[in-house]
Protein backbone atom coordinates (compact mmCIF):
# COMPACT_ATOMS: atom_id res chain seq x y z
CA UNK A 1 0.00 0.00 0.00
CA UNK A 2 1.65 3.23 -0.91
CA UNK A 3 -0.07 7.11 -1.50
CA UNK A 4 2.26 8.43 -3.70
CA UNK A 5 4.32 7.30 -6.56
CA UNK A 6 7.80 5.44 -5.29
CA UNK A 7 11.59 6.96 -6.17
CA UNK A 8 14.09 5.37 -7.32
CA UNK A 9 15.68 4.37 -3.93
CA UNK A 10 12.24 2.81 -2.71
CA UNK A 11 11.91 0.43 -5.89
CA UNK A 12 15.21 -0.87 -5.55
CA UNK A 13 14.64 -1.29 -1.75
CA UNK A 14 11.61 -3.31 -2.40
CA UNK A 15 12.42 -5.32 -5.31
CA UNK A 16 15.79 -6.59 -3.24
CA UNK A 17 14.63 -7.32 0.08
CA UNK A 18 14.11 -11.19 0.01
CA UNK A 19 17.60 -11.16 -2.20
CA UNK A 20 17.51 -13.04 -5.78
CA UNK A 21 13.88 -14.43 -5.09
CA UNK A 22 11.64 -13.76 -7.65
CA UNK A 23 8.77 -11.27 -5.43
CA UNK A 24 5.47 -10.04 -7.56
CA UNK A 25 3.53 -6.73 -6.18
CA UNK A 26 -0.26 -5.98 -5.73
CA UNK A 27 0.13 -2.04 -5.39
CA UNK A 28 -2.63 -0.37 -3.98
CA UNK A 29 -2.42 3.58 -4.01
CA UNK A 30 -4.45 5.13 -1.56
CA UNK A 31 -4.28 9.04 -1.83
CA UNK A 32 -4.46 11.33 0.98
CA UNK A 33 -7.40 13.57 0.81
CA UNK A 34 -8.52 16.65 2.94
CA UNK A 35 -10.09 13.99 5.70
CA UNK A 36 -6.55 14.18 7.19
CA UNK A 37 -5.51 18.10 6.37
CA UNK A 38 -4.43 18.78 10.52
CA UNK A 39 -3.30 15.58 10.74
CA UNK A 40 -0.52 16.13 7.68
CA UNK A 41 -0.03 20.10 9.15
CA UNK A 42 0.63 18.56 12.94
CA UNK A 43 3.07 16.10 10.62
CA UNK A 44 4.82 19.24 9.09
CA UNK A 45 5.43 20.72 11.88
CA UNK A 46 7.06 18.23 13.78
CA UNK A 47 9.61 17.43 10.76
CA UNK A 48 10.39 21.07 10.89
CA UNK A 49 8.22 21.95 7.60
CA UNK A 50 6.74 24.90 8.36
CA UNK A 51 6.18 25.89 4.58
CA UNK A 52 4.30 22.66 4.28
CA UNK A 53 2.04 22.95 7.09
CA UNK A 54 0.53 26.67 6.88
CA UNK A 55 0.17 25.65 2.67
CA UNK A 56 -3.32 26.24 1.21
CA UNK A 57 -5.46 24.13 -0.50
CA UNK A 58 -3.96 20.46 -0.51
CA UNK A 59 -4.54 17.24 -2.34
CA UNK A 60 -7.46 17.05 -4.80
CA UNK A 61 -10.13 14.45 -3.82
CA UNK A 62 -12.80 12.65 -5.51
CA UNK A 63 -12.54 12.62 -8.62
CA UNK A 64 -9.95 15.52 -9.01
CA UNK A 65 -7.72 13.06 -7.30
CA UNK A 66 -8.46 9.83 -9.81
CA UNK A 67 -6.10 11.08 -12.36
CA UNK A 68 -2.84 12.25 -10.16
CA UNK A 69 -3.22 8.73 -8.39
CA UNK A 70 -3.87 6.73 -11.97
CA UNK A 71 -0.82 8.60 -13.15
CA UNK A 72 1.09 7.85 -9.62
CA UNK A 73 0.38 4.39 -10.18
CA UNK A 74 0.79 3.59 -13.89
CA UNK A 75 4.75 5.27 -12.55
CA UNK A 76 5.12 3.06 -9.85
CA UNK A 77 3.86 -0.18 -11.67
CA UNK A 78 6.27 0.97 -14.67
CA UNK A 79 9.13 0.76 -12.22
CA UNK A 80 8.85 -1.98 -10.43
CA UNK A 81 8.43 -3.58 -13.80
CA UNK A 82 11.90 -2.09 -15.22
CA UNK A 83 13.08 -4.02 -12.44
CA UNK A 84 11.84 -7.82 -13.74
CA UNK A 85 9.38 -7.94 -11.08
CA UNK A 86 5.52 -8.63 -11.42
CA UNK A 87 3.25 -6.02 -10.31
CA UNK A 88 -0.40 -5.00 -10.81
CA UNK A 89 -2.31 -2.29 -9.00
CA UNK A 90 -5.48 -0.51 -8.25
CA UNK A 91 -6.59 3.40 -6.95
CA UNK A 92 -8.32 2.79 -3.87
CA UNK A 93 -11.08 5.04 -2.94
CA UNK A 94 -13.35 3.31 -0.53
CA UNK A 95 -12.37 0.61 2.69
CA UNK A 96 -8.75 0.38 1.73
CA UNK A 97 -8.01 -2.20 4.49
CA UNK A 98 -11.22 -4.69 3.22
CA UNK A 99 -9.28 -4.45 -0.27
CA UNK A 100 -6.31 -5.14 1.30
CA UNK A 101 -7.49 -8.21 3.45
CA UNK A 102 -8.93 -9.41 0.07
CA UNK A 103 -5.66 -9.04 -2.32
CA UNK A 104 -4.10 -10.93 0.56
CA UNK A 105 -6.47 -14.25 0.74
CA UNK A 106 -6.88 -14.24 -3.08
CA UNK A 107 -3.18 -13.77 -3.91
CA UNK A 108 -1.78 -15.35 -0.77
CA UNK A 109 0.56 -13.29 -0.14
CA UNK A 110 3.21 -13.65 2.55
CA UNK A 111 3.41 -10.12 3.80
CA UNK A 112 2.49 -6.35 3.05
CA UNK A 113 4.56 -3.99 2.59
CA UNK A 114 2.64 -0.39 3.30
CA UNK A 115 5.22 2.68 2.20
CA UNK A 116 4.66 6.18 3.40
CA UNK A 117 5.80 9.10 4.88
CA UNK A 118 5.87 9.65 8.65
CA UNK A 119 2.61 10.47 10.03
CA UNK A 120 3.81 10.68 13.78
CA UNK A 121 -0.02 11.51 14.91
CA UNK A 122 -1.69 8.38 13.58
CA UNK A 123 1.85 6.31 14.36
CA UNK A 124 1.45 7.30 18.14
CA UNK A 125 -2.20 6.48 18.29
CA UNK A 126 -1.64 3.57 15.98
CA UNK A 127 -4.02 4.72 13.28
CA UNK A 128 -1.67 4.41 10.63
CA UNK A 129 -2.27 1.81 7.63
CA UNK A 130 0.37 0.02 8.84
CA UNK A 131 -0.91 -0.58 12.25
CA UNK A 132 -4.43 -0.85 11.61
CA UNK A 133 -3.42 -3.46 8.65
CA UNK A 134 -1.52 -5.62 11.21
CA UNK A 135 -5.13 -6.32 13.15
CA UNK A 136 -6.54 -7.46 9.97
CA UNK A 137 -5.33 -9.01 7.15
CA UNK A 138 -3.28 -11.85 8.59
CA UNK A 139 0.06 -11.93 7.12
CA UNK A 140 3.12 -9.67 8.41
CA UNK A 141 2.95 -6.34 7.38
CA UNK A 142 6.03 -4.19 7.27
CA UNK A 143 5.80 -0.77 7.55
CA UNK A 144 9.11 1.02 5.46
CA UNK A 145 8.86 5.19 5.42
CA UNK A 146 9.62 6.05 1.87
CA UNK A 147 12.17 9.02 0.31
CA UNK A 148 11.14 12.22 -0.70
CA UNK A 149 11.99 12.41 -4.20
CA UNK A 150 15.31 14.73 -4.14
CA UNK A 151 16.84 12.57 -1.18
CA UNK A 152 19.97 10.76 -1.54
CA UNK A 153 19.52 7.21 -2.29
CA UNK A 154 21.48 5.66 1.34
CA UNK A 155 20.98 1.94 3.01
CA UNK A 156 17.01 2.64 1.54
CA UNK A 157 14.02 3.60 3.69
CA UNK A 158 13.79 3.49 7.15
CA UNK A 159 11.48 0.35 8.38
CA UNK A 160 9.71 0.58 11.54
C-alpha cells in the first residue's frame, strides 16, 4: 500500500529485500485527501516543515484526485516492472483495508509492505495503515517510510 508514486531508492529497496527471489507486487495507491488536512499540518510541523504545514489548499479528492493517483500508479507499476518484477495495482477510494485483506487471501501473499511518509499523529495512536493493517489481514505487514523524491539514495528507507 503506498499514496504516492515510489523513487528510485524505494523500488530498488523493495524489489531486493528477500535477495535473488523472484517477489510479484499488488500495489494499492491510496491518496491522501482533505479527511486528514491537521493531521498532515501537525506532521509538518514536527519534521520542521513549516512551509508545508501553513500551505493552502492540498490534495485534490474525488474525482480531481483519480487522475494524479492513476498517473502515480501507472509510474510506480512501470518501475517496479523495469526491475523484472511482477506487479499490478489498483486506486483505492473506498475501505482500503477490506481491499487489502482481500488481495491478501486471493493472492496469498506472505506479507504487506505499506510505504509512506511519517505520520507521527496516527503512528502514536496507531491509526496508521500500517498498524491498523496488522489487526486485519493476517500476514506480516512491514511498515518502510519512503524518500522524498530529491533525497539521496542511502541503506534505503527506514522500516519501523
Amino acid at each position: 500500500m503506498i499514496e504516492k508514486p515510489l523513487t528510485p531508492a524505494d523500488v530498488e529497496f523493495v524489489t531486493t529485500l528477500h535477495g535473488d527471489d523472484q517477489v510479484s507486487f499488488v500495489v494499492l495507491m491510496q491518496p491522501r485527501g482533505k479527511q486528514d488536512i491537521l493531521l498532515r499540518a501537525i506532521d509538518d510541523v514536527a519534521l520542521g516543515e513549516f512551509d508545508e504545514a501553513v500551505r493552502e489548499g492540498g490534495e485534490p479528492e474525488g474525482a480531481k484526485a483519480a487522475h494524479p493517483a492513476e498517473v502515480a500508479l501507472a509510474h510506480t507499476l512501470a518501475e517496479l516492472r523495469d526491475t523484472g518484477a511482477q506487479a499490478v495495482g489498483q486506486v483505492v477510494e473506498d475501505h482500503p483495508l477490506d481491499l487489502l485483506r482481500s488481495v491478501v487471501d486471493e493472492t496469498g501473499a506472505d506479507e504487506v509492505i505499506v510505504l509512506t511518509t511519517p505520520h507521527f499523529v496516527e503512528e502514536f495512536f496507531h491509526r496508521d495503515w500500517a498498524s491498523r493493517a496488522r489487526h486485519k489481514v493476517g500476514v506480516p505487514v512491514l511498515k518502510l517510510f519512503s524518500h522524498a523524491a530529491d533525497d539521496e539514495p542511502a541503506d534505503g528507507p527506514a522500516a519501523s
